[in-house]
C-alpha atoms as a PDB file:
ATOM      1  CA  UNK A   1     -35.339  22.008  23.315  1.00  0.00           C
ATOM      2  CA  UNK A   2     -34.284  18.494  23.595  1.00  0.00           C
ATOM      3  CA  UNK A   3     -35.542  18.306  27.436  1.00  0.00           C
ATOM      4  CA  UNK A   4     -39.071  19.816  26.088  1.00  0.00           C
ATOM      5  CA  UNK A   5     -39.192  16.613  23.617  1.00  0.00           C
ATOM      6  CA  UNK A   6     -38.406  14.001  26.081  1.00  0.00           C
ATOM      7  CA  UNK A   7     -41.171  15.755  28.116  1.00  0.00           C
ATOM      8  CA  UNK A   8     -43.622  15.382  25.726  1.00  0.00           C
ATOM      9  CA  UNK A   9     -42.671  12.206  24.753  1.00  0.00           C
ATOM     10  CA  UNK A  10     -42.702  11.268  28.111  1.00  0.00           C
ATOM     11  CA  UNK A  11     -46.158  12.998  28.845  1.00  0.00           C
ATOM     12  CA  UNK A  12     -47.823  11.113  25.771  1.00  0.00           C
ATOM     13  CA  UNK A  13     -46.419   8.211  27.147  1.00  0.00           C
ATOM     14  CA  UNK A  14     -48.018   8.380  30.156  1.00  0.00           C
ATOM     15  CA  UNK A  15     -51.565   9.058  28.531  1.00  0.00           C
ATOM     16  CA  UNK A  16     -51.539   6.328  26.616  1.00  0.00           C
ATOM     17  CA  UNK A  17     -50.453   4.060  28.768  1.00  0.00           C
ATOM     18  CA  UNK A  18     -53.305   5.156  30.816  1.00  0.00           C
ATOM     19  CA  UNK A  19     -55.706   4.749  28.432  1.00  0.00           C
ATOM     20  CA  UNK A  20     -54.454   1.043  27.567  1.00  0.00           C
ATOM     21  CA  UNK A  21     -55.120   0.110  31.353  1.00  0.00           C
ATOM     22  CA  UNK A  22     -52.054   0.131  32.566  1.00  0.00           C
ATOM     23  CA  UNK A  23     -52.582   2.098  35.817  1.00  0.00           C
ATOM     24  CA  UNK A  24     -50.725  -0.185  38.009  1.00  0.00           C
ATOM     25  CA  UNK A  25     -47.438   1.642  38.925  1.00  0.00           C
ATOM     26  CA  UNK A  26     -45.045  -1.122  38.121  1.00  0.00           C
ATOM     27  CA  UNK A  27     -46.809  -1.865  34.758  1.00  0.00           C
ATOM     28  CA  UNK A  28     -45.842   1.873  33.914  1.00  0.00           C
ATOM     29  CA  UNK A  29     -42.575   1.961  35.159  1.00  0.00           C
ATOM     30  CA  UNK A  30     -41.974  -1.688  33.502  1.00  0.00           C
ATOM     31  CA  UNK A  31     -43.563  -0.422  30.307  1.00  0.00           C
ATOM     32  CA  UNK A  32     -41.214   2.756  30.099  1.00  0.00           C
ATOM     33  CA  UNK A  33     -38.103   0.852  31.136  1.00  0.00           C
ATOM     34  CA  UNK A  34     -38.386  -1.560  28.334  1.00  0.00           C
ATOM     35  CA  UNK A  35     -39.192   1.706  25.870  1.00  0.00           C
ATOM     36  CA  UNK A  36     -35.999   3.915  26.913  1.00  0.00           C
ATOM     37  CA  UNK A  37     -34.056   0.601  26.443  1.00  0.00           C
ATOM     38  CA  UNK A  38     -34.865   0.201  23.103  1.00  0.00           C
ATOM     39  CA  UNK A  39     -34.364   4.129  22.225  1.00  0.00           C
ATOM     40  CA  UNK A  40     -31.664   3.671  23.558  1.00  0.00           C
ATOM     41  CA  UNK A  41     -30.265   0.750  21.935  1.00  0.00           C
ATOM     42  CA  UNK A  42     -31.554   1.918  18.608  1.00  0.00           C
ATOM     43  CA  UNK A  43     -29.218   5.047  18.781  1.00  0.00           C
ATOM     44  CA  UNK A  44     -32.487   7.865  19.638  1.00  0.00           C
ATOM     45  CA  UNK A  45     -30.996   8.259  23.387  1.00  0.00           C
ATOM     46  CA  UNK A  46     -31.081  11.454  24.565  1.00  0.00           C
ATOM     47  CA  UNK A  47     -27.813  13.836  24.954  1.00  0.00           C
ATOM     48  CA  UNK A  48     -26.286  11.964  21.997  1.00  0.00           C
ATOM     49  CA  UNK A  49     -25.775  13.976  18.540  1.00  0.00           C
ATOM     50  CA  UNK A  50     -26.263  11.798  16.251  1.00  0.00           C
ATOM     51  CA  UNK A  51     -25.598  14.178  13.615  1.00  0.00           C
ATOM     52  CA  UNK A  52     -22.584  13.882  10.571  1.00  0.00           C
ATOM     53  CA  UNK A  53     -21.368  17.040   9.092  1.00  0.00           C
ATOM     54  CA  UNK A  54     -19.371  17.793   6.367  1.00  0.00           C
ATOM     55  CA  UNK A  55     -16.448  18.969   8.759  1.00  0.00           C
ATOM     56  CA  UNK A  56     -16.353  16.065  10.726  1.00  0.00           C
ATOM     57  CA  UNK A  57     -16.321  13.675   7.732  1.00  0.00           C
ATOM     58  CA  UNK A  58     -12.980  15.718   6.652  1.00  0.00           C
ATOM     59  CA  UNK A  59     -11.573  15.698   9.974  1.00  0.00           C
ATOM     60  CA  UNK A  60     -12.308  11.520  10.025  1.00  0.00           C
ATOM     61  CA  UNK A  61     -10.865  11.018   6.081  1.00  0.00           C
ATOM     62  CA  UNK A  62      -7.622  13.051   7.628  1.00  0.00           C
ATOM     63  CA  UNK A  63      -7.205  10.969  10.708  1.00  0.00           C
ATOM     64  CA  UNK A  64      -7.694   8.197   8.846  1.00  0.00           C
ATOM     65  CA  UNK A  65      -6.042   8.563   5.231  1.00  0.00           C
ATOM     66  CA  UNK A  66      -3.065   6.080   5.451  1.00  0.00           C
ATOM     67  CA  UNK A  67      -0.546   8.623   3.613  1.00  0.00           C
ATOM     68  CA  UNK A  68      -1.279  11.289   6.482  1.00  0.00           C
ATOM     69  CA  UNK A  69       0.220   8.894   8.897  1.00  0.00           C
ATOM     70  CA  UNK A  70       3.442   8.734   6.445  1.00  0.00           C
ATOM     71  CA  UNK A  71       3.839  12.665   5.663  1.00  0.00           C
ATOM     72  CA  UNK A  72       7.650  12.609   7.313  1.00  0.00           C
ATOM     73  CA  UNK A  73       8.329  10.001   5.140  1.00  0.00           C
ATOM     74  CA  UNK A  74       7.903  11.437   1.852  1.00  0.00           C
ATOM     75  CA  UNK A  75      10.121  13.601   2.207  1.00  0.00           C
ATOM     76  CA  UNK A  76      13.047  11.198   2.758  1.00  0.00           C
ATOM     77  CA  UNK A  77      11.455   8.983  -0.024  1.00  0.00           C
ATOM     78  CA  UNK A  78      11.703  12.042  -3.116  1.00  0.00           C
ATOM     79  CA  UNK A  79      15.571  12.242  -1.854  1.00  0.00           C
ATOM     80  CA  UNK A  80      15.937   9.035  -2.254  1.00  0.00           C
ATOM     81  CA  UNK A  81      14.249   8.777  -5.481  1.00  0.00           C
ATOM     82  CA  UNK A  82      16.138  11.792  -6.431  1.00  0.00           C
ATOM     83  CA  UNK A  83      19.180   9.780  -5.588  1.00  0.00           C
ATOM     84  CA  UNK A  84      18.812   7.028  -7.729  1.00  0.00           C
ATOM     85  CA  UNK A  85      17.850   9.404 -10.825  1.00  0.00           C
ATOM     86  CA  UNK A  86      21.225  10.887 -11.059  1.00  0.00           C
ATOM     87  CA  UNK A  87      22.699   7.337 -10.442  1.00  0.00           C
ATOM     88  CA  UNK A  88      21.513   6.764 -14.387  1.00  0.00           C
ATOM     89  CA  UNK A  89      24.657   9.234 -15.193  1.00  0.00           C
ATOM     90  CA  UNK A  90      27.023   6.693 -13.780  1.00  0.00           C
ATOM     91  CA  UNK A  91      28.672   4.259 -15.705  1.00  0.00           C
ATOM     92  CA  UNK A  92      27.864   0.267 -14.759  1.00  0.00           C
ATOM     93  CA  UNK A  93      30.126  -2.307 -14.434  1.00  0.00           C
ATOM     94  CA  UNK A  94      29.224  -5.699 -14.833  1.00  0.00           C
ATOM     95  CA  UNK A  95      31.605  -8.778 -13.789  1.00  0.00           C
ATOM     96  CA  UNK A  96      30.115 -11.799 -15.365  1.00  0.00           C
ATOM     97  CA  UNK A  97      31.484 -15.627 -15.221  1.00  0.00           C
ATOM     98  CA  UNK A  98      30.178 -18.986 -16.588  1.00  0.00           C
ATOM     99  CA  UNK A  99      31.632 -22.285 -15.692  1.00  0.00           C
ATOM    100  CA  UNK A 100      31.132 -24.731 -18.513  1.00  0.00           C
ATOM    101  CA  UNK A 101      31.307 -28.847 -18.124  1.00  0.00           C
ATOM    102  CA  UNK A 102      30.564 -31.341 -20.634  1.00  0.00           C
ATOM    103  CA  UNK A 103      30.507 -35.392 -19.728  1.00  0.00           C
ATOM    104  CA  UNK A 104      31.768 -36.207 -22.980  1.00  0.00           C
ATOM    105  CA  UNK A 105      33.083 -33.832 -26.035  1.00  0.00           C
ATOM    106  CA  UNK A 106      32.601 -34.467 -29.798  1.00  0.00           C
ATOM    107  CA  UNK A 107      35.227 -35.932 -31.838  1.00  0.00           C
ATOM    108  CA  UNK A 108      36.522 -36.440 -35.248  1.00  0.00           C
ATOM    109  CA  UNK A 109      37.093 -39.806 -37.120  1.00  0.00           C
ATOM    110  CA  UNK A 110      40.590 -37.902 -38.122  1.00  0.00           C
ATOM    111  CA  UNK A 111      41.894 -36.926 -34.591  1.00  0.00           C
ATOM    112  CA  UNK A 112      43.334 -40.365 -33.972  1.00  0.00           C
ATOM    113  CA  UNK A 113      45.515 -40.416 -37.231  1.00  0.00           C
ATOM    114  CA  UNK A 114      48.463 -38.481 -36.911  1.00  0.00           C
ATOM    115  CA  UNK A 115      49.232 -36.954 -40.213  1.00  0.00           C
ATOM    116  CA  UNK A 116      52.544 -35.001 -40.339  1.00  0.00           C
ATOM    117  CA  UNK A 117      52.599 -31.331 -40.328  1.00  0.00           C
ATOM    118  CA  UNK A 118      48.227 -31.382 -39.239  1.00  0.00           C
ATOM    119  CA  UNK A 119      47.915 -31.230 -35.464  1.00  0.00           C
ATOM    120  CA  UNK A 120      43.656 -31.402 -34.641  1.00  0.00           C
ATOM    121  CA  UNK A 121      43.321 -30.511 -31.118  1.00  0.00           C
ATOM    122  CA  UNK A 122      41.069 -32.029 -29.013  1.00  0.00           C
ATOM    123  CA  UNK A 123      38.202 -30.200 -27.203  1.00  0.00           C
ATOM    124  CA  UNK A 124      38.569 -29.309 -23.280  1.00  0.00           C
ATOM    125  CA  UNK A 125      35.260 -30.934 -21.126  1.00  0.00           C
ATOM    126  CA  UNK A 126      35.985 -28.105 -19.257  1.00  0.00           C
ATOM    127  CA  UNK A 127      35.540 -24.481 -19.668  1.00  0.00           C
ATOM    128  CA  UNK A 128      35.312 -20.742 -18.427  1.00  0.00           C
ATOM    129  CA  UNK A 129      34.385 -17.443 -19.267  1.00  0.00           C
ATOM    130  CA  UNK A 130      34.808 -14.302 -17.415  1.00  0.00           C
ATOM    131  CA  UNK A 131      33.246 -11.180 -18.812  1.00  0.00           C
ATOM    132  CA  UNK A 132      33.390  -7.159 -17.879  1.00  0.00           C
ATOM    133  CA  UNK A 133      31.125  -5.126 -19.458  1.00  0.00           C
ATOM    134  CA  UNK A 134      30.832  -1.265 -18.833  1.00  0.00           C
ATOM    135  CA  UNK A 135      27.397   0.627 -20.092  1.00  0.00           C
ATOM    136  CA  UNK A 136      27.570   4.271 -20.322  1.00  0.00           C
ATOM    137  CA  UNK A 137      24.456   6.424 -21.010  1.00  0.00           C
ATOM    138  CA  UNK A 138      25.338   8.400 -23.522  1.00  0.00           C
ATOM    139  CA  UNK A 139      22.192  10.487 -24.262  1.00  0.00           C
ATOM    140  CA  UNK A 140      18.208   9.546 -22.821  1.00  0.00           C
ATOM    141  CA  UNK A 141      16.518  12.284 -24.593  1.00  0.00           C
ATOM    142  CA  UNK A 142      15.774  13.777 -21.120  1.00  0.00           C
ATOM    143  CA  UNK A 143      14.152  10.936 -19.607  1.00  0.00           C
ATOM    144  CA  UNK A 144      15.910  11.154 -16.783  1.00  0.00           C
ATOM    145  CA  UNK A 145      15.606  14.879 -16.189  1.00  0.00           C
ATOM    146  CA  UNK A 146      12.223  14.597 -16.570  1.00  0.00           C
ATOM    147  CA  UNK A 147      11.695  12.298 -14.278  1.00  0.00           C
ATOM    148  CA  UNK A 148      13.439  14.222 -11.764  1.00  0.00           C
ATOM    149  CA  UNK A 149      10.890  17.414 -12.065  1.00  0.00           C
ATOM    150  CA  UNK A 150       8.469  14.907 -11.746  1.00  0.00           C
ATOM    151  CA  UNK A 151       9.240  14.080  -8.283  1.00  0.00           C
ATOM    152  CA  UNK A 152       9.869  17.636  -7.860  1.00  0.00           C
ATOM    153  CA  UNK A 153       6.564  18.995  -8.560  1.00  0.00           C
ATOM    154  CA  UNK A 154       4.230  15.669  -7.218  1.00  0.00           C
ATOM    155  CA  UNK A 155       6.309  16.228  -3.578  1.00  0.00           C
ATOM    156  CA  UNK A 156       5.903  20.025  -3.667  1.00  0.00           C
ATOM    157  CA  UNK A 157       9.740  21.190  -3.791  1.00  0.00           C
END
């Protein structure tokens, strides 16, 4: 069908070109290089489909959707996830330290008498704290669980 259309295209071409006085053989052939170039160069060349179905658009959106690229690594991502979930059951342990020091420390007007049996210390410029603390969960009204199912049913498993 296609070959029957260039044909006739190519037939009506001819005619007019006729008709316009261009019966000089390189004139014609000049004329209908310059018009398959610019078929051609506007996409209407002939043996190309220029067509877009609804198949190939999903087949494209596949190749092309960035997570489709990633599929082995979701997997390996909802055990990891999974992972750090049940980590919430652990206790925590935290080591904390400060290191205090002040150029010059507050004093009172009675620290340099020396009364007998009243001993006012003086106050270090220097000074350090260590802390543990330990957090338990004790009860997350299911949080956690339900995060887990979650993952569970948004990664298929």
């Amino acid at each position: 069908m296609k070959h029957s259309c260039n044909i006739r295209l190519t037939t009506v071409l001819s005619a007019c070109l006729v008709r316009s006085g261009l019966t000089n053989m390189w004139h014609i052939k000049k004329a209908l290089f310059t018009l398959v170039m610019i078929l051609y160069f506007v996409g209407l060349s002939p043996g190309q489909d220029n067509s877009i179905t609804l198949n190939l658009c999903y087949e494209k959106a596949l190749e092309n959707y960035p997570l489709t690229k990633q599929m082995e690594l979701l997997p390996a991502s909802n055990v990891l996830k999974l992972q750090n979930l049940n980590k919430n059951y652990l206790p925590q342990l935290m080591l904390n330290g400060q290191v205090h020091y002040q150029s010059d420390v507050t004093k009172t007007p009675f620290q340099d008498l020396s009364l007998p049996g009243l001993d006012i210390p003086t106050v270090e410029k220097d000074w350090y704290k260590i802390t543990l603390d330990a957090n338990q969960l004790i009860y997350d009204g299911g949080l956690t669980n339900k995060q887990k199912k979650f993952g569970d049913c948004q990664f298929g498993n």
